[in-house]
Protein backbone atom coordinates (compact mmCIF):
# COMPACT_ATOMS: atom_id res chain seq x y z
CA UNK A 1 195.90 -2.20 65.23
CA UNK A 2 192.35 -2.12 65.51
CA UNK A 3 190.18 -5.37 66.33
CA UNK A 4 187.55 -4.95 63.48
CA UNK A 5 188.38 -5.57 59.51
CA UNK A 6 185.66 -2.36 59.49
CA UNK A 7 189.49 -0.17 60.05
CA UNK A 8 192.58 0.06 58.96
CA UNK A 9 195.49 2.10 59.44
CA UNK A 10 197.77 2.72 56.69
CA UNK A 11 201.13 4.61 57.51
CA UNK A 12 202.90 7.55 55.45
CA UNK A 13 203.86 4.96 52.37
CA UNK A 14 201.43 6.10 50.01
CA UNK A 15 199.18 9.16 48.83
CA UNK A 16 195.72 9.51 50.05
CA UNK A 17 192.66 8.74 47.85
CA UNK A 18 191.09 12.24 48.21
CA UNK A 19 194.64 13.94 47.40
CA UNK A 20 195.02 11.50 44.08
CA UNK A 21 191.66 12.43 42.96
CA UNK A 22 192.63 16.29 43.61
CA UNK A 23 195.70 16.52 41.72
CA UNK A 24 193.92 14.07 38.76
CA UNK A 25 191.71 17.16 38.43
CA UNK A 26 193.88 20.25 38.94
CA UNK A 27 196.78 19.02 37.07
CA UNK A 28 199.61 18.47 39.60
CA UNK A 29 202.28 16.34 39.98
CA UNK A 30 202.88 15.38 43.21
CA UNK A 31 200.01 14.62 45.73
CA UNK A 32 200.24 14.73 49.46
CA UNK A 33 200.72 11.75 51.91
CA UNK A 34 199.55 12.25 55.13
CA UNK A 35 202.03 10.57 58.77
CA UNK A 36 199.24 8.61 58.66
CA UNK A 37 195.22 7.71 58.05
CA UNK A 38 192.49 5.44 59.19
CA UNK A 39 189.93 3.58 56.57
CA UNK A 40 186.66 2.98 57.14
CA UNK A 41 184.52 0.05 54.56
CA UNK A 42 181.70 2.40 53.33
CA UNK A 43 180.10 0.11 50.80
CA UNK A 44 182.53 -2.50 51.32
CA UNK A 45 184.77 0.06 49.67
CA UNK A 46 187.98 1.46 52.49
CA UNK A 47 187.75 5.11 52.70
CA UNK A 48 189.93 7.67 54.52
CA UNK A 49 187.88 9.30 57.47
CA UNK A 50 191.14 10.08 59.54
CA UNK A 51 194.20 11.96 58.91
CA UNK A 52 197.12 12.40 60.89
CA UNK A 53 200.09 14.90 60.78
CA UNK A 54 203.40 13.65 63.83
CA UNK A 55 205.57 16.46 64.23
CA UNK A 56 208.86 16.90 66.60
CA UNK A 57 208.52 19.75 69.10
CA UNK A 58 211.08 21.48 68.16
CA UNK A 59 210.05 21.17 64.36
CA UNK A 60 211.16 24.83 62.42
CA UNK A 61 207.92 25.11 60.28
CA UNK A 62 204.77 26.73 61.70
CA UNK A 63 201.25 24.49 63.38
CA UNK A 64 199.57 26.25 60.91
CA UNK A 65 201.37 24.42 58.00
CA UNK A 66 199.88 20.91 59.20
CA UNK A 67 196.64 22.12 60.61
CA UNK A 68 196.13 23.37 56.90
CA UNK A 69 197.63 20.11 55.43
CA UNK A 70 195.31 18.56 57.73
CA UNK A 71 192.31 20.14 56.68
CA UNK A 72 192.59 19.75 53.13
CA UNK A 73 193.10 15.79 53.64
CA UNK A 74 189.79 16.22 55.72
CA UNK A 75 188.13 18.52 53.03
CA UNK A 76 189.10 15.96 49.85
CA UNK A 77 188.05 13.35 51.52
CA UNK A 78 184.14 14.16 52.25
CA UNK A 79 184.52 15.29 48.59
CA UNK A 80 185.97 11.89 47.18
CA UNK A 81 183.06 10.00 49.27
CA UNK A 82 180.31 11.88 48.43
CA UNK A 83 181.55 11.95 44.61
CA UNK A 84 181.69 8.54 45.09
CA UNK A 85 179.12 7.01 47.30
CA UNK A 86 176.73 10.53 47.39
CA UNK A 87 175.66 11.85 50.24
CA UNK A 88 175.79 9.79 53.86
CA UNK A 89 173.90 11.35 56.81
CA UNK A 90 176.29 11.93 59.34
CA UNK A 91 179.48 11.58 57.50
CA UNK A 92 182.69 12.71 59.01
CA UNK A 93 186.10 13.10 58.69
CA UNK A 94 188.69 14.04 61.51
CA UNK A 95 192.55 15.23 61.35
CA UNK A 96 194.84 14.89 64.25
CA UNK A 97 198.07 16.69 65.26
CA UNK A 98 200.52 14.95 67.27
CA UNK A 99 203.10 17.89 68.57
């Protein structure tokens, strides 16, 4: 989708790397797959800077449920890169909502 090899968008058909890493440590299961995400190469290494959460408008469970979802994608994932790579100046990570 995007015209770089710097991206890549990877669709709800696997877990994301920060929510792996989570349940590795707190003993869970299941992790949680996000609609989608967008990787980044940080160290020629793709990491997941972008979340996304698609729901129907007339979907029965509360915003709140996905903004949440959202930002603990968002939070796992600055903690997976800096566990990983250490701290990067200006590191981000963004979650969007499609309603």
């Amino acid at each position: 989708i995007f015209g770089k090899t710097d991206f890549a968008l990877v669709w709800a058909n696997g877990e994301s790397e920060s929510s792996k890493a989570r349940r590795l440590l707190d003993g869970n299961n299941r992790g949680r797959k996000p609609d989608f995400r967008v990787l980044s190469k940080i160290d020629d290494i793709n990491r997941e800077f972008l979340f996304g959460e698609i729901k129907p408008p007339h979907h029965k469970n509360p915003i709140n449920k996905s903004v949440i979802k959202l930002a603990e994608f968002m939070k796992g994932s600055l903690d997976f890169i800096i566990n990983s790579c250490g701290y990067i100046v200006g590191l981000e990570t963004y979650g969007i909502l499609i309603y």
